[in-house]
Protein backbone atom coordinates (compact mmCIF):
# COMPACT_ATOMS: atom_id res chain seq x y z
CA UNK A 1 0.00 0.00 0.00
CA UNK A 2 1.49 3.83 -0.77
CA UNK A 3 2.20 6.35 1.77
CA UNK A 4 1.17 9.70 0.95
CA UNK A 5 4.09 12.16 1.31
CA UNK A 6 2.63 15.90 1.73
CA UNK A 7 4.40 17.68 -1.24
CA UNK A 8 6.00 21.14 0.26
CA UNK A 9 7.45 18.45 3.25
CA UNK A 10 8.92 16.04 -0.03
CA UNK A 11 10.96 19.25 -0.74
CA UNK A 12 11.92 21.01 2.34
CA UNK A 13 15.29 22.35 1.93
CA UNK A 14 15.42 21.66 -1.51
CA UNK A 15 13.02 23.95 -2.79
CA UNK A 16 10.80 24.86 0.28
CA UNK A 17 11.57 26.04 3.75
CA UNK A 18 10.49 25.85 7.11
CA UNK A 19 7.26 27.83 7.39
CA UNK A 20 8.12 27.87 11.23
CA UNK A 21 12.00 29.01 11.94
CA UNK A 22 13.30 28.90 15.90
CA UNK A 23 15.53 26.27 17.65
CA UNK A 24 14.43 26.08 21.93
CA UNK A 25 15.78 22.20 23.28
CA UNK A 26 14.30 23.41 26.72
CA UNK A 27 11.10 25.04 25.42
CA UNK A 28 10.49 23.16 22.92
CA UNK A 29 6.66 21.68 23.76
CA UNK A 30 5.47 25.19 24.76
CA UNK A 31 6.48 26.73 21.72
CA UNK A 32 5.63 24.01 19.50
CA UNK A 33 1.92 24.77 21.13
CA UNK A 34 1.73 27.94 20.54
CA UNK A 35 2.57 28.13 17.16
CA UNK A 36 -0.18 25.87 16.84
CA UNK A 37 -2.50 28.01 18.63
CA UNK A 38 -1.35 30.99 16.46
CA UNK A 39 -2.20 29.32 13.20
CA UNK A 40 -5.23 28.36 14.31
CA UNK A 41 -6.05 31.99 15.51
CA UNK A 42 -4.72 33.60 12.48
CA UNK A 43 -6.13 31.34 10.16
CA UNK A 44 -9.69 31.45 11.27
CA UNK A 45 -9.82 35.35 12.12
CA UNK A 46 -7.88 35.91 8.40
CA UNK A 47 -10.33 33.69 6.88
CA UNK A 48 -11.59 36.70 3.92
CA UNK A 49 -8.26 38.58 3.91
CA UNK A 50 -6.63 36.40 1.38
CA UNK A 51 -4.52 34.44 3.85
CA UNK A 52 -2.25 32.71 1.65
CA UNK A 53 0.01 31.07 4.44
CA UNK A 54 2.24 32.75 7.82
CA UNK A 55 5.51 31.77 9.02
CA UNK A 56 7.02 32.26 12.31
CA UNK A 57 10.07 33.45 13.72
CA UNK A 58 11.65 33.79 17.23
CA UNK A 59 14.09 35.02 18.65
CA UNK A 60 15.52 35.63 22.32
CA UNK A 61 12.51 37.87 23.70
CA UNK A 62 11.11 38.88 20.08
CA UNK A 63 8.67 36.72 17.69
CA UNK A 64 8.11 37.61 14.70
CA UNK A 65 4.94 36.81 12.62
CA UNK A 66 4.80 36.98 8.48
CA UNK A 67 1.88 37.13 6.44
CA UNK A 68 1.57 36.53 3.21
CA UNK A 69 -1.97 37.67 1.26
CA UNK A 70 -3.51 38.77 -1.44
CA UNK A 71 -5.45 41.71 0.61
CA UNK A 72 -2.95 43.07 2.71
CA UNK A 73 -5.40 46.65 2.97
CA UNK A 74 -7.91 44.41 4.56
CA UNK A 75 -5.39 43.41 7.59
CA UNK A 76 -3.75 46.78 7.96
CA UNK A 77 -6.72 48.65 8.50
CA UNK A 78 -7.36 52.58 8.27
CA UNK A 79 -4.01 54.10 9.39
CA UNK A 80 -2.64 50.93 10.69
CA UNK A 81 -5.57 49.96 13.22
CA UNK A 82 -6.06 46.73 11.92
CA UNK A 83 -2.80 45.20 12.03
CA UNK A 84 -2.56 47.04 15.44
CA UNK A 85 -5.03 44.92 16.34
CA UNK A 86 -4.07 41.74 15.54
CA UNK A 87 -0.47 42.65 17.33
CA UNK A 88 -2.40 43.05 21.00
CA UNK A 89 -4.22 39.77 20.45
CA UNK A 90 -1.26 37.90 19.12
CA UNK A 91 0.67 39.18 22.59
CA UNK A 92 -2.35 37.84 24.97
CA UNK A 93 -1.73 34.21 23.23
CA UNK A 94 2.31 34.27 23.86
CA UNK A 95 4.60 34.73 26.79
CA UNK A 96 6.51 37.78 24.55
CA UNK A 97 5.85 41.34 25.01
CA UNK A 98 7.62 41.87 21.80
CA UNK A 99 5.40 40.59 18.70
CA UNK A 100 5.84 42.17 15.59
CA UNK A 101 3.89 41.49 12.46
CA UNK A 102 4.84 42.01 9.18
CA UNK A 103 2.96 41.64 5.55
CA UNK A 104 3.97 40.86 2.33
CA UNK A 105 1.42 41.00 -0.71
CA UNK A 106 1.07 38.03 -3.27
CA UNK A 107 0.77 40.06 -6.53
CA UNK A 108 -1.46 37.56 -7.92
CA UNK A 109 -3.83 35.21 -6.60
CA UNK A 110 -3.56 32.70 -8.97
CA UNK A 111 0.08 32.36 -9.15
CA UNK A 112 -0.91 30.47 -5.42
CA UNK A 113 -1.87 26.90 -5.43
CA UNK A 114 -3.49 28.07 -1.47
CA UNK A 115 -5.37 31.16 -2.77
CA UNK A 116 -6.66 29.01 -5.97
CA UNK A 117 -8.20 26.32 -3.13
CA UNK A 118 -9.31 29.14 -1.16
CA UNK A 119 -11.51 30.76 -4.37
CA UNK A 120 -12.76 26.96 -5.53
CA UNK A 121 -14.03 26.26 -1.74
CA UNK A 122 -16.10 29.74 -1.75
CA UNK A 123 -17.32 28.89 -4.68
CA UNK A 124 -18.54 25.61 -3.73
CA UNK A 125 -19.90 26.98 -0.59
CA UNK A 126 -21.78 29.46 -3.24
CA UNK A 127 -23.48 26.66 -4.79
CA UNK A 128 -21.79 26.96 -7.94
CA UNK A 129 -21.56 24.34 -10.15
CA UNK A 130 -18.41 22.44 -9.14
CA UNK A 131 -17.19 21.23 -12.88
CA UNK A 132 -18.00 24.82 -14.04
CA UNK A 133 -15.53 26.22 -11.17
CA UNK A 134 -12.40 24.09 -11.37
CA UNK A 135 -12.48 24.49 -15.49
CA UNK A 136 -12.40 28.67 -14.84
CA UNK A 137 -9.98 27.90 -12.24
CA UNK A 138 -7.88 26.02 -14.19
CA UNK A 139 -7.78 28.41 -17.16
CA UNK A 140 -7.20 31.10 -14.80
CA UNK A 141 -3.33 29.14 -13.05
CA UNK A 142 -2.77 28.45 -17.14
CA UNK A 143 -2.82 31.77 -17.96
CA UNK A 144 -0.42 33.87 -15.74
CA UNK A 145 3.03 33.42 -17.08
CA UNK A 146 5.30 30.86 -15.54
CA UNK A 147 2.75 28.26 -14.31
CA UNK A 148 3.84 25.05 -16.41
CA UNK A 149 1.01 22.85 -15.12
CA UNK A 150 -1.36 22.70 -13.04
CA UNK A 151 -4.01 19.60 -11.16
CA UNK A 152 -7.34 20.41 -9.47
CA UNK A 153 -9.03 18.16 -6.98
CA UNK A 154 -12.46 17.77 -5.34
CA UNK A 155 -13.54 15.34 -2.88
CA UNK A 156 -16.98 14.98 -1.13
CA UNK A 157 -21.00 14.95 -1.65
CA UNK A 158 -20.53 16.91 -4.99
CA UNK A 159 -24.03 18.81 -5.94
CA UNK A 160 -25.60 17.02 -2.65
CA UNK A 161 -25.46 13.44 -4.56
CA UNK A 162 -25.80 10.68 -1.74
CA UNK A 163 -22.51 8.79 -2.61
CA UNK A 164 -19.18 10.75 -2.05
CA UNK A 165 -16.87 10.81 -4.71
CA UNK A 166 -13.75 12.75 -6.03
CA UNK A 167 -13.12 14.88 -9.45
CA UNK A 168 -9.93 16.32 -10.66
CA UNK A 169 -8.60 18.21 -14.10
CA UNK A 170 -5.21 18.55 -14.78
CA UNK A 171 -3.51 20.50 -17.62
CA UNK A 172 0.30 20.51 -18.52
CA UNK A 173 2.75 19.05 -16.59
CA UNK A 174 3.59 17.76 -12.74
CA UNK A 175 6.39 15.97 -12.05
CA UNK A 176 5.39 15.04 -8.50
CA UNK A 177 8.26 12.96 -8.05
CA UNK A 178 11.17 15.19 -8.81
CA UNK A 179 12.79 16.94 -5.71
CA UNK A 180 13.90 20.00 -7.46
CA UNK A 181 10.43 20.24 -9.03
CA UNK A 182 9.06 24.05 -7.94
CA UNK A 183 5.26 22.61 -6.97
CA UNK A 184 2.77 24.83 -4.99
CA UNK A 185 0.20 22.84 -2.99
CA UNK A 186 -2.52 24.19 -1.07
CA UNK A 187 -5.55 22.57 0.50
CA UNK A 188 -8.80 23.78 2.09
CA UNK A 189 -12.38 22.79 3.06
CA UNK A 190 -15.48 24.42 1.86
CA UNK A 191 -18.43 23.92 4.55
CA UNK A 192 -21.48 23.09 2.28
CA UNK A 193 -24.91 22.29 3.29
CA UNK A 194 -24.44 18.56 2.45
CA UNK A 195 -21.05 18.34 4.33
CA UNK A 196 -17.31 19.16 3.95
CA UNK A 197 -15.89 19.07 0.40
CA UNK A 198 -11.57 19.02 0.15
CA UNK A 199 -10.04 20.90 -2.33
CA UNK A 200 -6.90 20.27 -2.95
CA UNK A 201 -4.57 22.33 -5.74
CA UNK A 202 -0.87 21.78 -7.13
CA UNK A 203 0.95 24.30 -9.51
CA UNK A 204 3.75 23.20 -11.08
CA UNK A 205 6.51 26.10 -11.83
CA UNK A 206 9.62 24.55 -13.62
CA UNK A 207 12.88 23.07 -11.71
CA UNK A 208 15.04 24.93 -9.22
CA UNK A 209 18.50 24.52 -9.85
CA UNK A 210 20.86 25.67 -7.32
């Protein structure tokens, strides 16, 4: 029987890195926890902001928190409020006085195999017709300039039938096997009537040579 093997862990340190960066031996469960908890957090609250994915850093009395989205207005708020904010609640959640928060903007939404999930699941949660959404979402990742390929995949009680089953497209190439293959994979739920339907997306980029 196969073994799944998440594809950004296949590649860490060849063409991915940690999304979590800090070395504690003696801390090591607390922290560990609460980077958990902050994900959680973040990723619920940053639900509609075009959270793409955050990565953590600490150091000696300092953490540092990165975001990466498509709607970076939404999180900084008028004059700064919002990201404000999200500082104060990120500090009741850690033992460090000293959070800081920064955001970087993905240029284009499609260009992310996470942000391409995220618009298929709010689709589906639209009642739009599932098919009809992963071909416009396909054709959308094909078009922006450097994508080489590209696979789509739904899982679940598709249109409310009674029997669960799974669809996928794919369109160019993925070398899912290669290490130095540059593939973008992002997964996330849409919360239907009828139950939870996965969506899972991989973009294929070219090869990373070093």
């Amino acid at each position: 029987m196969a073994h799944k093997v998440h594809p950004k862990v296949f590649r860490i340190k060849e063409t991915k890195d940690w999304l979590s960066r800090w070395f504690d031996k003696k801390n090591f469960q607390k922290h560990l926890e609460e980077d958990f908890a902050l994900r959680a957090f973040l990723e619920k609250k940053l639900k509609d902001a075009g959270l793409e994915h955050l990565e953590i850093e600490r150091f000696p009395g300092k953490l540092t928190v990165i975001l990466f989205t498509s709607r970076p207005g939404l999180i900084i708020g008028r004059g700064g409020s919002g990201v404000e904010e999200l500082r104060k609640n990120l500090q009741k959640q850690v033992s460090i006085k000293d959070v800081r928060i920064e955001i970087r903007e993905v240029k284009n939404p499609w260009e992310s195999a996470a942000l391409s999930a995220q618009f298929i699941a709010t689709q589906l949660e639209r009642r739009m017709p599932a098919r009809r959404t992963m071909k416009q979402s396909l054709q959308k990742i094909m078009a922006v300039k450097g994508n080489k390929g590209a696979r789509l995949e739904i899982a679940g009680r598709l249109g409310g039938a009674e029997i669960a089953r799974r669809e996928w497209l794919k369109n160019g190439q993925l070398p899912r096997q290669t290490l130095r293959a540059d593939i973008d994979y992002g997964f996330r739920e849409a919360m239907t009537r009828y139950g939870t339907i996965g969506v899972k997306v991989w973009i294929y980029k070219g090869e990373k040579f070093d």
